[in-house]
Every structure is written in structure tokens, then in C-alpha cells.
C-alpha atoms as a PDB file:
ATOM      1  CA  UNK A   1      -5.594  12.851 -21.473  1.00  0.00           C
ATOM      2  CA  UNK A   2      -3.875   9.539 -21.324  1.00  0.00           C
ATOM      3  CA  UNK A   3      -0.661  11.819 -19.760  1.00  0.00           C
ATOM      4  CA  UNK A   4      -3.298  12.818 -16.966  1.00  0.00           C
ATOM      5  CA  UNK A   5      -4.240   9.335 -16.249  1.00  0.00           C
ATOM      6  CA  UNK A   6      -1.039   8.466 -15.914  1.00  0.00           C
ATOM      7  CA  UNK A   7      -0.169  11.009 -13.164  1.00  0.00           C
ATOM      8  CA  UNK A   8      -3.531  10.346 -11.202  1.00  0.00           C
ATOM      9  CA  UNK A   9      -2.761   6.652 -11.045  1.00  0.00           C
ATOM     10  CA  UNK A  10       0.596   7.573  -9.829  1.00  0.00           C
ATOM     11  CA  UNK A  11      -0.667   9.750  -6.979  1.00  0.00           C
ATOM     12  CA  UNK A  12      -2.936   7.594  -6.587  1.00  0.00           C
ATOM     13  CA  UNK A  13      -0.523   3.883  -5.788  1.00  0.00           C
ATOM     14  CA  UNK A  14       1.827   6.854  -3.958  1.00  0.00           C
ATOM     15  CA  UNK A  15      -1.332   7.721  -1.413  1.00  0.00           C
ATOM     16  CA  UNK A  16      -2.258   4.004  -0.775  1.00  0.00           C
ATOM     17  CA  UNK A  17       1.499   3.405  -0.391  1.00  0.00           C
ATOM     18  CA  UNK A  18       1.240   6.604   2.376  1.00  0.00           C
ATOM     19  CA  UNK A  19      -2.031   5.079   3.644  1.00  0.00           C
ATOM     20  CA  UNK A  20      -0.383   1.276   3.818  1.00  0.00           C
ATOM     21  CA  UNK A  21       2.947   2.712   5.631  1.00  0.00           C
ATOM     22  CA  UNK A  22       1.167   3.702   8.653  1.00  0.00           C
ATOM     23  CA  UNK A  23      -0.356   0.362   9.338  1.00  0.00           C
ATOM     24  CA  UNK A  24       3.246  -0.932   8.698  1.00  0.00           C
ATOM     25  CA  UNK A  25       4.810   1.445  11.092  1.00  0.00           C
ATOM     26  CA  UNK A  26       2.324   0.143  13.693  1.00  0.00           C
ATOM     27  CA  UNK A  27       3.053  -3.667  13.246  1.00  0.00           C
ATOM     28  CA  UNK A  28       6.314  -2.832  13.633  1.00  0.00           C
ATOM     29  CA  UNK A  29       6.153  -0.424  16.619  1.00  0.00           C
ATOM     30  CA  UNK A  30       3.085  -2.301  18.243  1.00  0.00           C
ATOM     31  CA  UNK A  31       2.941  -5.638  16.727  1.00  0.00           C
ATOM     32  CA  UNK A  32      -0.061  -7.420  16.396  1.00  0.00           C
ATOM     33  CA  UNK A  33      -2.023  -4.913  14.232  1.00  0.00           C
ATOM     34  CA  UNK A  34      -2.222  -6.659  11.294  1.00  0.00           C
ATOM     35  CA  UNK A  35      -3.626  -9.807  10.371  1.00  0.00           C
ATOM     36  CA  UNK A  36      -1.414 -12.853   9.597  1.00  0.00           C
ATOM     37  CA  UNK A  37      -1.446 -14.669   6.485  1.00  0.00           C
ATOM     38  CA  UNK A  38       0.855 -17.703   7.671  1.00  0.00           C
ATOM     39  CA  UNK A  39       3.352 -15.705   9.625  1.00  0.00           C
ATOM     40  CA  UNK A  40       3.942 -12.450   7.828  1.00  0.00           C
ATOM     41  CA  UNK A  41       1.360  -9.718   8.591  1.00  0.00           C
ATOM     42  CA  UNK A  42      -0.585  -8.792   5.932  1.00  0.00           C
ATOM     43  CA  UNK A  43       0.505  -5.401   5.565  1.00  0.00           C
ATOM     44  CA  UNK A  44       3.823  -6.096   5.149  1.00  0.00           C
ATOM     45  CA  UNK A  45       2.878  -8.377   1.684  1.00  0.00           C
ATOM     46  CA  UNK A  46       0.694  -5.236   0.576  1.00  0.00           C
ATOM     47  CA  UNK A  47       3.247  -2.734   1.228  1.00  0.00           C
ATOM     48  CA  UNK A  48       5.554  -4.644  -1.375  1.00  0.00           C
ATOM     49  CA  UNK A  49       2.463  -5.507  -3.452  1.00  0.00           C
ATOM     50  CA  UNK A  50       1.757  -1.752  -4.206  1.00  0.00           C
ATOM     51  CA  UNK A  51       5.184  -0.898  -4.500  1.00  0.00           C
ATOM     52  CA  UNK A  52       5.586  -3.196  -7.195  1.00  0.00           C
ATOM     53  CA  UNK A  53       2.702  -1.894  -8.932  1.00  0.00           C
ATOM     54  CA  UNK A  54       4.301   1.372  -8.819  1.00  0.00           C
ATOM     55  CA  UNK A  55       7.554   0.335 -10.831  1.00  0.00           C
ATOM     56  CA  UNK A  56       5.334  -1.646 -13.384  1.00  0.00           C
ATOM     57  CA  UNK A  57       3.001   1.421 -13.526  1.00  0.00           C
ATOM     58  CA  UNK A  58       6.328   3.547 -14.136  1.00  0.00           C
ATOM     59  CA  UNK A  59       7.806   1.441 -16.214  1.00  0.00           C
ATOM     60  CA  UNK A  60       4.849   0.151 -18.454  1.00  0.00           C
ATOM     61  CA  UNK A  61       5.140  -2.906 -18.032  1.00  0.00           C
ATOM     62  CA  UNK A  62       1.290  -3.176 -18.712  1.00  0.00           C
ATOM     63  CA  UNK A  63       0.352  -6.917 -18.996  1.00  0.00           C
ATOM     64  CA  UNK A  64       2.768  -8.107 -16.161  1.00  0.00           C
ATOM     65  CA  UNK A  65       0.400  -4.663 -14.087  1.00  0.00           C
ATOM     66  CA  UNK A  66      -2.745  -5.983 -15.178  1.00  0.00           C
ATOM     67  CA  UNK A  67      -2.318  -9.288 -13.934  1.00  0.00           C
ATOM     68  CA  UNK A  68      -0.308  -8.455 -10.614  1.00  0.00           C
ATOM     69  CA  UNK A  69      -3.292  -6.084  -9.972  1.00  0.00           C
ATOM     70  CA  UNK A  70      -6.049  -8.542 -10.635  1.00  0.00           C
ATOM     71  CA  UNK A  71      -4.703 -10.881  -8.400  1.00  0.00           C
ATOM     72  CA  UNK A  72      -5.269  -7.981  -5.834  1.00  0.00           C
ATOM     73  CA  UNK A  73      -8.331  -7.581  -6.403  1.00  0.00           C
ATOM     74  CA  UNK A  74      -8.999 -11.080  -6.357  1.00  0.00           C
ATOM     75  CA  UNK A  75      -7.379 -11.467  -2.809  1.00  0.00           C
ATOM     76  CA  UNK A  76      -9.103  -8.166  -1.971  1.00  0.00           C
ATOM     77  CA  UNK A  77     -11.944  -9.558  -2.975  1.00  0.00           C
ATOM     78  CA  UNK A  78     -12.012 -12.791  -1.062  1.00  0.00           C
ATOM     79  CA  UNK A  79     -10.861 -11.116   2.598  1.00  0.00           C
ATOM     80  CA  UNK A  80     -13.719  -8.580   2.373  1.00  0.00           C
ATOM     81  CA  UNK A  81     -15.978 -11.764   1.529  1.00  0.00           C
ATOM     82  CA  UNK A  82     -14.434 -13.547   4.281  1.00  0.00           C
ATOM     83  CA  UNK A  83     -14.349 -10.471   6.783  1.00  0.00           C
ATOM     84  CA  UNK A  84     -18.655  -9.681   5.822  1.00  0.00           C
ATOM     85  CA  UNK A  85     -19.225 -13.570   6.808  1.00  0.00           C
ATOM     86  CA  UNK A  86     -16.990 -13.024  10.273  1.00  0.00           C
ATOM     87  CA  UNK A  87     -14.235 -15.968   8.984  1.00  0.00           C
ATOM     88  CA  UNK A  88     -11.439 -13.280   9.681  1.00  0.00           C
ATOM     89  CA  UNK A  89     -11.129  -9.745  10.774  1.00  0.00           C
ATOM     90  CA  UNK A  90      -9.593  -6.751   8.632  1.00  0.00           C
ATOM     91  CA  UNK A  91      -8.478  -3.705  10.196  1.00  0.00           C
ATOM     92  CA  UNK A  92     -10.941  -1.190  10.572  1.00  0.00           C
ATOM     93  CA  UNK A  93      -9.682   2.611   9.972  1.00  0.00           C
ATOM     94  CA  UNK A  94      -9.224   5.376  11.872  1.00  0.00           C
ATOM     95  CA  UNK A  95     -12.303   6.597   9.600  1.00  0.00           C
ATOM     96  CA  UNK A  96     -14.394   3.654  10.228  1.00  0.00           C
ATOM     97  CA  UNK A  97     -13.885   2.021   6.627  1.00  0.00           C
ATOM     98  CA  UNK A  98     -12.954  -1.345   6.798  1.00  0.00           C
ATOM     99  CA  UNK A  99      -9.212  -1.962   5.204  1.00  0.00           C
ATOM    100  CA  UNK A 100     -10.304  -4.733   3.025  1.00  0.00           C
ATOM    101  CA  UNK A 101     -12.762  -2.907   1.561  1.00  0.00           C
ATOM    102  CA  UNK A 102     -11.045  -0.022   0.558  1.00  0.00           C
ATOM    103  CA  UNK A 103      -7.816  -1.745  -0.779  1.00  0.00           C
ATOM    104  CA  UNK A 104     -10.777  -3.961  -3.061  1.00  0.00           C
ATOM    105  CA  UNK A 105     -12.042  -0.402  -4.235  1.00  0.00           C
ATOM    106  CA  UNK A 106      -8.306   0.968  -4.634  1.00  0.00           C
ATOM    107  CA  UNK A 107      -7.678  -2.151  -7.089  1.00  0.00           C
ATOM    108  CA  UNK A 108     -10.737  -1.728  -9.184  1.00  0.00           C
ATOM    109  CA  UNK A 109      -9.975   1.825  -9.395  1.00  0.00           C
ATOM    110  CA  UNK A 110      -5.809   0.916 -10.226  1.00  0.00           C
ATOM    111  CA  UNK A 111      -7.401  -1.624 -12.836  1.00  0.00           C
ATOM    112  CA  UNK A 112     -10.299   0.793 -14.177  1.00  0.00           C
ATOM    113  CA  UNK A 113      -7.824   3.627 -14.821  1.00  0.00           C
ATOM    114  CA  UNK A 114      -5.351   1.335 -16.525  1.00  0.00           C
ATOM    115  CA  UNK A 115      -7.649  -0.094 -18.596  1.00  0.00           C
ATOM    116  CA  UNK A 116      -8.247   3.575 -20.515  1.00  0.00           C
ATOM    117  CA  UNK A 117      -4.888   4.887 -20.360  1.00  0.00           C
ATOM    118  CA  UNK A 118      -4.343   1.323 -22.187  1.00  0.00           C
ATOM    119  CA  UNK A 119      -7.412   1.734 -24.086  1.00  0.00           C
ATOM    120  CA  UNK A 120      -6.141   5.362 -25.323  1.00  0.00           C
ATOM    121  CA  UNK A 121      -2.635   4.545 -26.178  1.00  0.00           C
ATOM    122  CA  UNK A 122      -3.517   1.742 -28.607  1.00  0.00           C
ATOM    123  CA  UNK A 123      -7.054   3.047 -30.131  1.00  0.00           C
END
């Protein structure tokens, strides 16, 4: 079981990698598609960000993942707060979901899923 969670949260940081990489592709073709946090568009941080969970996910290098990942869902977090109160304005899907929302539920779901694979490997 803890084998299968392992390979789910893989597939799962690969599709929100796939998912991030278009948004990526059109900041870079397009420009201005992303929002800004100082100068760097904010897909290109979270584009690295899920990358690195990736390699600590591969790599177990559990506490350093479980940190990294609740900072995401911390910043995750506060942009969907600040995007529901109209103080900035996340990228809304091809599928209507708003991006902030979904990358907050992608990081509870990283964090959930690590938390039993850990919870399994030292119980």
C-alpha cells in the first residue's frame, strides 16, 4: 500500500508539473499571463517549487518535503484568500477553476498523501 502511495503522489506532482508547464509556456510565449510576485511571474517560482518537491518526494527526503510543501499551502492559502477578497487576481483555467485554488487543493492532497505513506512506513 505505502508502494501505491508512493506512485500516485508521483503521478500526481508529474500532472501538476504538466498542468504548471502550460501556464509557463504562455508567460513565456505571451507574457503577461501570470501574476507577478516582485518581478518574477508566479508560475515560474511554482514550476521550480513542484519540481523540487518531486526530487524530495523521490528521494525521501521527508521532513525537508513536509515543510517545503506546507509553506505551499500556506502561500496557496493566502493568494486564494487574497484573490476571494479581490486584493489580487489568480489565473482562472481553461475549465473555469481558479489556479489558486486548485494548487491550495493539490498541496493538501501532496501533504495528506505524505502524511500516510509516512504514517505506514514507521507504524
Amino acid at each position: 500500500m505505502r508502494k501505491k502511495i508512493h506512485i500516485v503522489l508521483t503521478i500526481l506532482l508529474i500532472l501538476g508539473i504538466g498542468i504548471l508547464s502550460q501556464l509557463v509556456w504562455d508567460e513565456y510565449t505571451y507574457g503577461n499571463i501570470c501574476p507577478r510576485f516582485l518581478i518574477i511571474p508566479v508560475c515560474y517560482i511554482g514550476i521550480v517549487y513542484l519540481l523540487l518537491l518531486l526530487l524530495l518526494h523521490i528521494f525521501s527526503k521527508e521532513l525537508w518535503y513536509l515543510l517545503i510543501n506546507g509553506f505551499g499551502i500556506a502561500l496557496a492559502g493566502f493568494a486564494s484568500v487574497l484573490h476571494y477578497f479581490e486584493k489580487i487576481e489568480c489565473i482562472i483555467l481553461e475549465f473555469g477553476i481558479v489556479s489558486c485554488y486548485l494548487y491550495f487543493v493539490f498541496f493538501l492532497v501532496y501533504l495528506i498523501l505524505k502524511a500516510i505513506q509516512l504514517r505506514m512506513k514507521y507504524s
